[in-house]
Every structure is written in structure tokens, then in C-alpha cells.
Protein backbone atom coordinates (compact mmCIF):
# COMPACT_ATOMS: atom_id res chain seq x y z
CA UNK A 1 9.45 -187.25 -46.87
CA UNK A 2 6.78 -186.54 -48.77
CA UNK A 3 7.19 -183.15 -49.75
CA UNK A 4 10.82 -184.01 -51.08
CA UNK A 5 9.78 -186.76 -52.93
CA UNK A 6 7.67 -184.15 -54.70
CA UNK A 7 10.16 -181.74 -54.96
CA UNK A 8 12.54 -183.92 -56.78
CA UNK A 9 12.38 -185.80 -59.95
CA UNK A 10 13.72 -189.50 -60.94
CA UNK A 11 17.42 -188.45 -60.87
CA UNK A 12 17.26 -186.75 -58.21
CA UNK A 13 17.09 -182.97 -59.10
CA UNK A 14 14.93 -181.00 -57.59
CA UNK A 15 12.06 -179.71 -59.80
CA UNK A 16 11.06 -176.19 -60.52
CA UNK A 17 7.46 -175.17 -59.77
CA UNK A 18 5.31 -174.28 -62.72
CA UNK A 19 5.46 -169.91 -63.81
CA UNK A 20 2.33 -168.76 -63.21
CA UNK A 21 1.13 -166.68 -66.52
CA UNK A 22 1.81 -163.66 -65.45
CA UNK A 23 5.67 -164.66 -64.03
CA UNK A 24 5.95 -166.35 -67.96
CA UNK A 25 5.01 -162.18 -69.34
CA UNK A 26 7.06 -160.99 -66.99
CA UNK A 27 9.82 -162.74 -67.99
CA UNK A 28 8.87 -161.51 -71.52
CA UNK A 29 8.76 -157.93 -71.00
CA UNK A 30 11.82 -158.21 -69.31
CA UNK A 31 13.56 -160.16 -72.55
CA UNK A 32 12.28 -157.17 -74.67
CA UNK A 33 13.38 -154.46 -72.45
CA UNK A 34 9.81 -152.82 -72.37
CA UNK A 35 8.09 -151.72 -69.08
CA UNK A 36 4.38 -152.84 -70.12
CA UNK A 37 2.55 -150.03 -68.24
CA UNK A 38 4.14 -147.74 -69.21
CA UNK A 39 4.31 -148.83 -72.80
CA UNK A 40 0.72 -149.65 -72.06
CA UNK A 41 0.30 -146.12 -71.17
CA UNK A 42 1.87 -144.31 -73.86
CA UNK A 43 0.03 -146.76 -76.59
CA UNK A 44 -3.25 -145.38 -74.65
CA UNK A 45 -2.41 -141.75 -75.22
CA UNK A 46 -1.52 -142.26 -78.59
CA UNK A 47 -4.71 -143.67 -79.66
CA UNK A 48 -6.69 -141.03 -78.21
CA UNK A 49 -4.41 -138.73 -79.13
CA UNK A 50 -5.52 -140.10 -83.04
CA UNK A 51 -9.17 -139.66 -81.67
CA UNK A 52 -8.77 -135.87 -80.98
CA UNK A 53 -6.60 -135.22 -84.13
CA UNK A 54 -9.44 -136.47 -86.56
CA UNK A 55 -12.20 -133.87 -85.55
CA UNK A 56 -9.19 -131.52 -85.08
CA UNK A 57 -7.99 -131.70 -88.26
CA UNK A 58 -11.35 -131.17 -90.04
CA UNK A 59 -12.34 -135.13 -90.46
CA UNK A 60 -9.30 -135.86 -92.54
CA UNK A 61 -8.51 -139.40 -92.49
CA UNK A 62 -5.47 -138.89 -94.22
CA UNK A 63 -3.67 -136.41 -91.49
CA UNK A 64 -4.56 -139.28 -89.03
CA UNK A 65 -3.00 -142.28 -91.32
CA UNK A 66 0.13 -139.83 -91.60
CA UNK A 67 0.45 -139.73 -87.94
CA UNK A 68 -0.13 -143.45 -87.09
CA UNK A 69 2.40 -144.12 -89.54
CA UNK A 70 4.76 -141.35 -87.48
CA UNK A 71 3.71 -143.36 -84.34
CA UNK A 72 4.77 -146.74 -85.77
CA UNK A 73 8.04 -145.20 -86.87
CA UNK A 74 8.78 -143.64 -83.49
CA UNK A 75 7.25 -146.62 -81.40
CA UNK A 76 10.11 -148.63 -83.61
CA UNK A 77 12.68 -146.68 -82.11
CA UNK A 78 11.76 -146.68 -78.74
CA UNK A 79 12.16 -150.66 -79.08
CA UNK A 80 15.49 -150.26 -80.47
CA UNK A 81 16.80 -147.80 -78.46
CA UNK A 82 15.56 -149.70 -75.09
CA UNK A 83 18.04 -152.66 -76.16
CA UNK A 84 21.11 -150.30 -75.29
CA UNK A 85 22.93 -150.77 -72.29
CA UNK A 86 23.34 -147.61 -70.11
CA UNK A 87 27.22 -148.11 -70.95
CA UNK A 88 26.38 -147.70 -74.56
CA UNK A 89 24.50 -144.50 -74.12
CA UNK A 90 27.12 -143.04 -72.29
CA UNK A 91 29.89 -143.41 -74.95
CA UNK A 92 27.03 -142.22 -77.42
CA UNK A 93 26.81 -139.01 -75.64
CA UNK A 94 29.40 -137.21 -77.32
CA UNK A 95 29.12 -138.33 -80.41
CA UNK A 96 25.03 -137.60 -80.27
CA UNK A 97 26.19 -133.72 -79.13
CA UNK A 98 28.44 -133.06 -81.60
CA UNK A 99 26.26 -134.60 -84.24
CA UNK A 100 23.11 -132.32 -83.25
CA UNK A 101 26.23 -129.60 -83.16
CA UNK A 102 26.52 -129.68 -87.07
CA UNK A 103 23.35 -130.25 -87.66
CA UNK A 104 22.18 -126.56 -86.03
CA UNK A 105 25.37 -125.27 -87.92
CA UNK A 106 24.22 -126.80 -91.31
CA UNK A 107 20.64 -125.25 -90.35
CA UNK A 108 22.45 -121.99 -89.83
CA UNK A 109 23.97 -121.85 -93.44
CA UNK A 110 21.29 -123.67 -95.26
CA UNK A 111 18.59 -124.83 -93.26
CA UNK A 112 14.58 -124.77 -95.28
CA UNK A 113 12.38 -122.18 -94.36
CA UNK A 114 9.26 -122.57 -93.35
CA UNK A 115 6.76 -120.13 -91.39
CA UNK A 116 8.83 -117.77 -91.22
CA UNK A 117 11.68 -119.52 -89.77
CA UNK A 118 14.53 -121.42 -90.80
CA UNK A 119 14.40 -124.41 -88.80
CA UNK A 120 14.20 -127.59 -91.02
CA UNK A 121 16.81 -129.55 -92.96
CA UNK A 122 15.35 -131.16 -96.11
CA UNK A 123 16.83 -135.03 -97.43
CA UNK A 124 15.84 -134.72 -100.79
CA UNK A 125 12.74 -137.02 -101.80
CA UNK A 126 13.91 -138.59 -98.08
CA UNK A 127 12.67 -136.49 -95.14
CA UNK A 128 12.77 -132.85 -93.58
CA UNK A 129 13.00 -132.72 -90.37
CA UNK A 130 14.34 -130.53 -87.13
CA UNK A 131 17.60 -130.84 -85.76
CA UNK A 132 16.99 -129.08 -82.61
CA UNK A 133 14.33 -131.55 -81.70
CA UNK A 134 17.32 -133.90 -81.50
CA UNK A 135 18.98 -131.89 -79.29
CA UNK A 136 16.40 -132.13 -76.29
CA UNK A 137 18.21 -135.36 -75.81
CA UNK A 138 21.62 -134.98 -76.92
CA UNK A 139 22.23 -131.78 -74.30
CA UNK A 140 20.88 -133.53 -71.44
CA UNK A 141 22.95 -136.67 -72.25
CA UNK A 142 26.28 -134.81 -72.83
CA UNK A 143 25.45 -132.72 -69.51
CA UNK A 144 24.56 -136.09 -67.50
CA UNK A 145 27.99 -138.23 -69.31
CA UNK A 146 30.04 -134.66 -67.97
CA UNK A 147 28.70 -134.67 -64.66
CA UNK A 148 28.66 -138.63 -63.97
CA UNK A 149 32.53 -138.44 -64.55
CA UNK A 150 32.59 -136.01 -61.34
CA UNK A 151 32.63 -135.82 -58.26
CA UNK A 152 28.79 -134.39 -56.88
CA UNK A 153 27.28 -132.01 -56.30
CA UNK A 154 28.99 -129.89 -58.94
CA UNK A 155 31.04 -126.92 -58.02
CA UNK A 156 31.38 -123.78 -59.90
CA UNK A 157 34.12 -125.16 -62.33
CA UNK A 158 32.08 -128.20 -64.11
CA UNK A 159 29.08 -125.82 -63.64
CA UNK A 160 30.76 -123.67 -66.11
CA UNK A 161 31.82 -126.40 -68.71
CA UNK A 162 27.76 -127.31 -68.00
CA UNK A 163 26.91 -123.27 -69.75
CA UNK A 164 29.06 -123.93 -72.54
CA UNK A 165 27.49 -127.25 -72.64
CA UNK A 166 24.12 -126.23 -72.61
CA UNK A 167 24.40 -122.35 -74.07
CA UNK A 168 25.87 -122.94 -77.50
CA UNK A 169 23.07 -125.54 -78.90
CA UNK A 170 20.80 -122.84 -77.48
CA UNK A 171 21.93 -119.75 -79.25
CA UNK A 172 21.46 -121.60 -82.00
CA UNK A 173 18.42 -122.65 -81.95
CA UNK A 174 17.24 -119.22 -80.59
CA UNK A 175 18.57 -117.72 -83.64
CA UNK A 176 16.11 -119.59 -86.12
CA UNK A 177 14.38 -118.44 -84.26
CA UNK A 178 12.52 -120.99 -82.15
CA UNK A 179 12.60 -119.52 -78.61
CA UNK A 180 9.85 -122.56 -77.23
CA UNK A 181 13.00 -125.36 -78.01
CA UNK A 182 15.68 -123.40 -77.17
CA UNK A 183 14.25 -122.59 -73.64
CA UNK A 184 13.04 -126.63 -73.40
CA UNK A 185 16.84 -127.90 -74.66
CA UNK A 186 18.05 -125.68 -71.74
CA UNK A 187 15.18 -126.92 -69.12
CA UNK A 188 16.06 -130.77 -69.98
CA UNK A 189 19.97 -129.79 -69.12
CA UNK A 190 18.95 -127.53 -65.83
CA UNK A 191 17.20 -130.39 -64.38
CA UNK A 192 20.17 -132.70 -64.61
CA UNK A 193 22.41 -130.36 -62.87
CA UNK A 194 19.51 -130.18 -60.18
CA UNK A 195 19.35 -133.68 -59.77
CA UNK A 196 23.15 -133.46 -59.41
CA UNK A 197 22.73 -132.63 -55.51
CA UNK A 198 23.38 -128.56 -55.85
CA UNK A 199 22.81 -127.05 -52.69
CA UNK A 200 19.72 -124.49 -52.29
CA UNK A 201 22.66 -121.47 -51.78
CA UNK A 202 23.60 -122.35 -54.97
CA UNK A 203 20.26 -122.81 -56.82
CA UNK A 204 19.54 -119.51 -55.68
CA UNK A 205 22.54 -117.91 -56.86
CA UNK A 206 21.35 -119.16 -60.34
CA UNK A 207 18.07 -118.67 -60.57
CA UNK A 208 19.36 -114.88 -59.46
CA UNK A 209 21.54 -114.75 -62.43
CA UNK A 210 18.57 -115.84 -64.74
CA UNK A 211 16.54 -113.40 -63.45
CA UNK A 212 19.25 -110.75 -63.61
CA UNK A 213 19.40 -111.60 -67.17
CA UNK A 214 15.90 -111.64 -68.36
CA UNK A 215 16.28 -107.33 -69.14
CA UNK A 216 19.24 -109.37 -71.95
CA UNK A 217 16.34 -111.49 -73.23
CA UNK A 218 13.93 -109.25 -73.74
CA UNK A 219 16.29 -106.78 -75.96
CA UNK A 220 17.58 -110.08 -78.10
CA UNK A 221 13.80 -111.12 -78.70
CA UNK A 222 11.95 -110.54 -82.15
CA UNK A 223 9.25 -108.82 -82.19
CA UNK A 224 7.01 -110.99 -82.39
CA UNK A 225 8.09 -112.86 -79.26
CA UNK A 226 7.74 -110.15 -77.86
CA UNK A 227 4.37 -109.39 -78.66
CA UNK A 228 3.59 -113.09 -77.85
CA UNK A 229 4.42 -111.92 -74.41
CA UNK A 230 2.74 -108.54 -73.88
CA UNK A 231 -0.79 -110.00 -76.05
CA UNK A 232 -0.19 -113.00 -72.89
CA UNK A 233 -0.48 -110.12 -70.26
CA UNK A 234 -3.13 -107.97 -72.08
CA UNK A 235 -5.39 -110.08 -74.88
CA UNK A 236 -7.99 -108.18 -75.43
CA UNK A 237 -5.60 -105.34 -76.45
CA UNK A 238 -6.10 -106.72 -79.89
CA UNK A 239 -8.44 -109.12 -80.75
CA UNK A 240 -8.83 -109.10 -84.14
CA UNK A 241 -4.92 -109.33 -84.44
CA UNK A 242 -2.24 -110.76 -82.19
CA UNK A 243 -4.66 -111.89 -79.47
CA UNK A 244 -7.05 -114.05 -81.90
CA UNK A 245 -5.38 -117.21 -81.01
CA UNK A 246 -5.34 -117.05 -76.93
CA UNK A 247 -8.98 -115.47 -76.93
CA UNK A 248 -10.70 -118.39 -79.93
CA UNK A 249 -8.72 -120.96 -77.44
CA UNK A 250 -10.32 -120.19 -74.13
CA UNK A 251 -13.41 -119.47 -75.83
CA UNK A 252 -13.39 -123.24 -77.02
CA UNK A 253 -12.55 -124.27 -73.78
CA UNK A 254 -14.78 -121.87 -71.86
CA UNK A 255 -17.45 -123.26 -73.95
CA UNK A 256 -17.14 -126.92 -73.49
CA UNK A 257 -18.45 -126.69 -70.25
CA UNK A 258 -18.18 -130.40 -67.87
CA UNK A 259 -19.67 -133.03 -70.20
CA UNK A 260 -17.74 -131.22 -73.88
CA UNK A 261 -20.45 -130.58 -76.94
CA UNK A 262 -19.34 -134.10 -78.11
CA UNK A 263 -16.90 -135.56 -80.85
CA UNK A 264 -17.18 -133.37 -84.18
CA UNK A 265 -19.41 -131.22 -82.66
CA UNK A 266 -17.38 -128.20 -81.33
CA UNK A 267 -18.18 -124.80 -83.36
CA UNK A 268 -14.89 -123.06 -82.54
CA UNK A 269 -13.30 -125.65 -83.74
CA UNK A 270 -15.18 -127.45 -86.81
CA UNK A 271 -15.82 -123.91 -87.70
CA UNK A 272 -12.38 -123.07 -88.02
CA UNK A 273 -12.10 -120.08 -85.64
CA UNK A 274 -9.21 -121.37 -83.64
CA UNK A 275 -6.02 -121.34 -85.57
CA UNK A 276 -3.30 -123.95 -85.35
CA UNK A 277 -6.17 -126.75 -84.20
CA UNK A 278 -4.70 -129.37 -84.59
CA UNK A 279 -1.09 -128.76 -83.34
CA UNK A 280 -0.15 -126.22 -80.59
CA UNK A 281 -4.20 -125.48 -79.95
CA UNK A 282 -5.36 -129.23 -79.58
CA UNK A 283 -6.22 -129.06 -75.97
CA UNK A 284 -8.85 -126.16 -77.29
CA UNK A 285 -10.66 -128.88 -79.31
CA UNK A 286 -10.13 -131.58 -76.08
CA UNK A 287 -11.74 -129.34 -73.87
CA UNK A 288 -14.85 -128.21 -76.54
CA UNK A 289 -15.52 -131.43 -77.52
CA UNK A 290 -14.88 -133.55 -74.18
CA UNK A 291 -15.06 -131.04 -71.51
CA UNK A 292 -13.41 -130.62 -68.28
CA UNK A 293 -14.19 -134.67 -67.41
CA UNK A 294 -12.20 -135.21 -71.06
CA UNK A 295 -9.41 -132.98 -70.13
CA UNK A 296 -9.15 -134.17 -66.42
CA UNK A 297 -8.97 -137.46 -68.02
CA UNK A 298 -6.11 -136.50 -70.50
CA UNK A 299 -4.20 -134.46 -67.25
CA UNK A 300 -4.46 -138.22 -65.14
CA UNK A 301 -3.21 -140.43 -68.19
CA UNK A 302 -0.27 -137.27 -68.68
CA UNK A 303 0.13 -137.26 -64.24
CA UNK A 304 0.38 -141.85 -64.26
CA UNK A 305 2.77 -141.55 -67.42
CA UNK A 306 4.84 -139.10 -65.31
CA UNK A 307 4.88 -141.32 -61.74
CA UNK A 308 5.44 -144.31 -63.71
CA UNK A 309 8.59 -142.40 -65.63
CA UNK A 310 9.66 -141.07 -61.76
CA UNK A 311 9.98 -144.63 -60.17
CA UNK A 312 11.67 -145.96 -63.02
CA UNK A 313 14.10 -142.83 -63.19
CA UNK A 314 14.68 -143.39 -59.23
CA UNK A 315 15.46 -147.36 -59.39
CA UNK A 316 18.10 -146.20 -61.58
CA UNK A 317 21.62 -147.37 -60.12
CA UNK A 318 24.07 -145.03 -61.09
CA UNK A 319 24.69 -141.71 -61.71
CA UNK A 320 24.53 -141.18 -65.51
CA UNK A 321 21.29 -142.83 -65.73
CA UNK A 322 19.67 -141.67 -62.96
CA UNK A 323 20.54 -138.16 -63.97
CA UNK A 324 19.28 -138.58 -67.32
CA UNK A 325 16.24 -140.57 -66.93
CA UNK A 326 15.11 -137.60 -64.42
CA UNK A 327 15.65 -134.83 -67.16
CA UNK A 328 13.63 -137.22 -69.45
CA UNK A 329 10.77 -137.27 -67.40
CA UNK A 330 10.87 -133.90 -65.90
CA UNK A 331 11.07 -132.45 -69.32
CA UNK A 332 8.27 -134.39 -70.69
CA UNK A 333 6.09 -132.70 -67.65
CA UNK A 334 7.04 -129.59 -68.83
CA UNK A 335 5.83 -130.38 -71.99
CA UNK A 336 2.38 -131.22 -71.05
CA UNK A 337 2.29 -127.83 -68.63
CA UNK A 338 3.25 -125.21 -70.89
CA UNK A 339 1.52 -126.54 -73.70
CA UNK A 340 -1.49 -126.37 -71.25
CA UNK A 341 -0.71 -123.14 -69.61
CA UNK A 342 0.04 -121.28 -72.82
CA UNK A 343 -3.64 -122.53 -74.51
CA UNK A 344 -5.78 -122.11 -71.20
CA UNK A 345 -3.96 -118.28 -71.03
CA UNK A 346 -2.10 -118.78 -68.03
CA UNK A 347 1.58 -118.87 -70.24
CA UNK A 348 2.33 -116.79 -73.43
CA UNK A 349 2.10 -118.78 -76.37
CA UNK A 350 5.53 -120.09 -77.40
CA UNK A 351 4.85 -123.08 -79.80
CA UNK A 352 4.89 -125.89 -77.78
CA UNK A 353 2.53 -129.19 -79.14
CA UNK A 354 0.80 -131.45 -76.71
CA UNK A 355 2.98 -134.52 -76.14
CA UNK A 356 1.57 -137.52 -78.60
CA UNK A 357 -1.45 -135.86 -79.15
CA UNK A 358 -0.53 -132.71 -81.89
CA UNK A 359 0.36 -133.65 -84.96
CA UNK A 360 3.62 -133.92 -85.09
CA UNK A 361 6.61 -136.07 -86.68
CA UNK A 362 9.67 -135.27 -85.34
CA UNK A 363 8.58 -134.25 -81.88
CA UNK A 364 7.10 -137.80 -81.81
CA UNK A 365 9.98 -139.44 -82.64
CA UNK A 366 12.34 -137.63 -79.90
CA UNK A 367 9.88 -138.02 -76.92
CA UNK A 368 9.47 -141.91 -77.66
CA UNK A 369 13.29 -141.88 -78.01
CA UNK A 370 13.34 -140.51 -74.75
CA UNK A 371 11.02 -143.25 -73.18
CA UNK A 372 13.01 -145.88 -74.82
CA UNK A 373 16.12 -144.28 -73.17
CA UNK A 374 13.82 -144.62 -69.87
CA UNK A 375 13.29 -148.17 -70.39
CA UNK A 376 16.95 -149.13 -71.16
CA UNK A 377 18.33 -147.44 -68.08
CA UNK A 378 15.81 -149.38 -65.90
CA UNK A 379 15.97 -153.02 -68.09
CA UNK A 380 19.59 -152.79 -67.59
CA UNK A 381 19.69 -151.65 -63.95
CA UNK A 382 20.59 -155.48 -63.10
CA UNK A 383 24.19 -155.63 -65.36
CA UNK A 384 24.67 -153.08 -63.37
CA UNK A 385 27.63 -153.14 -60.45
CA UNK A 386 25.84 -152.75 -56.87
């Protein structure tokens, strides 16, 4: 009698216990559409990400400033994005695709060049920026709206609307020429047709194909790319020339031994014997400076961003979602390995940067993007039919 006389107030109703603090954030995170460790997470990286970039960028407060400023920009649109319903997304696929579509086209005809490339479209006084960084969303999300409309696994038929899918942005792109993002758009629109359910008979029948065509690569390559590849098997066979960069990196890394020689005080870097410091080679200057206990440190925050983005992709509750939040997070693994790989001399160098860590605009941007698309698949998983 008691107990319900406590459990009611004067009219009668019963009375809600006080939210604990941590039920009231909850509650708060879930308003906002944010997962707080892994936003938590991400923020982490990102600031000693800025850390890194400072002594690998000579000192030059201004580089970091530019790249906070990127991170504000792209932590903006993470927020926004994670306030779309999966529905949304899914009639934005299309539209995304063909956009990204033009885009490559307009690059095509009168795209800026830049390093010898023409990859870059230029706003006037606005912004210049890379279209087929756009696309390492927009192909997985017009492959993942295609297949959630069928019936899985795929067969053979909507795996071949899936090629044209995936093959024309790529072609594109590989023409700028910019083999790294060509071969990462295609590796963010393999894994959703491998989290489709395709059977291991079929799998192999594919990854036959791709290795039947590799001979078809190689011919199509530039010369340089090519030499990427055969200075990845052989270094030393020119060190002055095409095998400076991979032979300065693991030199820097080589020579940071466990402990690192401490902030601002790696020679290979400061010095400025290792090219490209403080975008594709940043993981040179990590490991001189901090060591294998700083890079093991970097690898666990990269290997909890990537479990965290797993169990969110797998409490997704239907198919488009769950299809594209795995690419999402797949891809952004892939990121973090080759860029690695390709530094430590394990890969061939294809241009790569280290995921919120190089300095970097518009690669920023699209992997936060991506993370926001994360969070609104799994915010939204309860307006979601069961």
C-alpha cells in the first residue's frame, strides 16, 4: 500500500521515476541523431590528426587553422546529413549518381589541372574541389537503392546493371587520371554487392574475371602508374628517382624506433627529405616522431572507429541501409590500410591520404558525410517497419 501510494501522485496518476543523468544525454544524443562514441571518436582523431599535421607541415599554424576550419565545415555536414531518414537517402540516390555523373563529364571537358592531372572543378572566388571524391558515396548508394529493390542475393542480371553502375563513374575517373579513387569508388560498390548474400561460387567467378583482367589494366595504365608499381616491387632500383618517396618513408619510420624522436624533432621529416609530408606520407612523420607506441595508438583509435561503425552498420533494419552503412565502413578500413601499406612499402604508392589526419578538404568532407550517413541509418532504425 505503501509502495503505490508512492508511485502515484494526488490525482491519481502514477508518477515517473526521476532520469538518471546519463538516461537525460541519452535521450539527447538520440534527439540529435549523433552516436556520442563514435562522434567522440572521430573528434579524437581529428585533433590529433591537427597535432601531427603541425610538425608535418613545417610548424605552420596557418595549414592547421585551414584544416580545422575544413573539419568544422565537414563536422557541419555530418550533423545535417544524420537528420535524414533512411527513406530520404534512398530517393536521393539517383539523383546524387547522376549529379556526380555530370560532374566527372564537366571534369572531362573542362576540369582545372593540377599536378599533372585534371581532376578539380574550380567555383570562381567560391571553391575547387573533386567530383570524384563525391562519388565514393554516390556509387555505393545507387548500387545499394538498385539492389534493395531486389530480390537477394543478386543473380547475374542485376549483377550486370551493378558493372554499368559501378564501371562508368570509374572510367572516368581513371581517365584524369586518378587510378587510387577510381579503384576505392569501385571497392565501396564491390562490398555492397558482397554484403548482398553472393554465394562463394560466385565470388570466385569474379574475383577470376578481375584477375583475368589485370593483363587489360596494366596496358591502359600511364606510365607512371606503372612505374609506381614496378619502383613498389624493386625500390632501390632507383633511389635518387622514382623510389625517393617509398625509401625517405620507411627510413622515417625505420628510424623512429618504439618511443618516436619526439614532436618536431624528426630529421627526415623537419628536414624535408620525405616528400608529400604532410598528405599521403603523414604516417612517415607519426611513426618518426611517436614511434611504433604512437602508431599502434593511431591503428587502435582507426580499429574502435571501425567496430563501432560495424555494430551500427549491423543493427541496421533493412536492406538499403544495412548495405550501405557496410560499404561505408568497410571502405573507410580500406582507407586506413592502403594508406598504411603503401607508406610502410608493403602496397605501391597510389595517392591515398590517411583518413582525418592528411591534409585534406574534400576528402574530409566525404568521409564525415559518410559517418553522418552511418548515424542516420542507425538514429532512424526505430521509424523503421519490424
Amino acid at each position: 500500500m505503501a509502495m503505490a501510494e508512492l508511485t502515484r501522485g494526488l490525482r491519481g496518476r502514477p508518477v515517473k521515476p526521476p532520469q538518471s543523468g546519463m538516461s537525460r544525454r541519452r535521450s539527447l544524443w538520440e534527439r540529435i541523431h549523433l552516436d556520442p562514441w563514435l562522434l567522440g571518436m572521430l573528434l579524437l582523431l581529428m585533433l590529433s590528426g591537427l597535432v601531427v599535421l603541425y610538425s608535418a607541415s613545417g610548424q605552420r599554424l596557418d595549414v592547421v587553422i585551414a584544416q580545422a576550419v575544413r573539419f568544422g565545415v565537414a563536422l557541419t555536414g555530418m550533423v545535417i546529413i544524420a537528420q535524414f531518414t533512411p527513406a530520404t537517402l534512398l530517393r536521393w540516390a539517383l539523383p546524387a549518381y547522376l549529379a556526380g555523373m555530370a560532374m566527372l563529364v564537366a571534369v572531362e571537358v573542362m576540369g582545372d589541372m593540377g599536378m599533372g592531372a585534371q581532376r578539380w572543378l574550380v567555383i570562381p572566388g567560391v571553391v575547387r574541389f573533386q567530383p570524384s571524391e563525391m562519388m565514393k558515396l554516390a556509387v555505393p548508394m545507387m548500387v545499394a537503392a538498385w539492389l534493395s529493390r531486389r530480390e537477394l542475393p543478386p543473380g547475374w542480371q542485376d549483377l550486370a546493371v551493378c558493372a554499368v553502375l559501378i564501371g562508368a563513374p570509374v572510367l572516368l575517373i581513371a581517365r584524369q587520371p586518378d587510378l587510387g579513387t577510381s579503384l576505392l569508388v569501385a571497392l565501396a560498390a564491390v562490398f555492397v554487392i558482397l554484403l548482398a548474400g553472393l554465394s562463394w561460387r560466385v565470388i570466385l567467378a569474379l574475383g577470376v574475371l578481375a584477375a583475368s583482367a589485370l593483363p587489360l589494366l596494366w596496358v591502359n595504365m600511364h606510365d607512371y602508374q606503372r612505374q609506381r608499381v614496378l619502383t613498389f616491387l624493386d625500390p632501390e632500383s632507383d633511389p635518387l628517382g622514382a623510389g625517393w618517396n617509398i625509401i625517405q618513408s620507411t627510413t622515417a619510420i625505420g628510424s623512429g624506433g618504439l618511443w618516436g624522436k619526439g614532436w618536431l624533432q624528426g630529421t627526415q621529416s623537419q628536414l624535408e627529405f620525405l616528400p608529400e609530408r604532410h598528405t599521403d606520407f603523414i604516417v612517415a612523420v607519426l611513426g618518426e616522431e611517436f614511434g611504433l607506441v604512437g602508431m599502434l595508438a593511431f591503428l587502435a583509435l582507426y580499429l574502435m572507429i571501425v567496430c563501432r561503425g560495424l555494430w551500427l552498420a549491423g543493427a541496421a533494419q533493412e536492406t538499403f541501409g544495412r548495405l550501405l552503412a557496410g560499404s561505408i565502413i568497410l571502405t573507410f578500413f580500406i582507407y586506413v590500410f592502403v594508406n598504411v601499406g603503401m607508406v610502410s612499402g608493403i602496397l605501391p604508392v597510389v595517392g591515398v591520404p590517411l583518413p582525418l589526419v592528411s591534409y585534406g578538404g574534400t576528402s574530409s568532407v566525404t568521409l564525415l558525410a559518410g559517418f553522418g550517413i552511418l548515424m542516420a541509418i542507425h538514429a532512424h532504425r526505430r521509424l523503421l517497419p519490424r
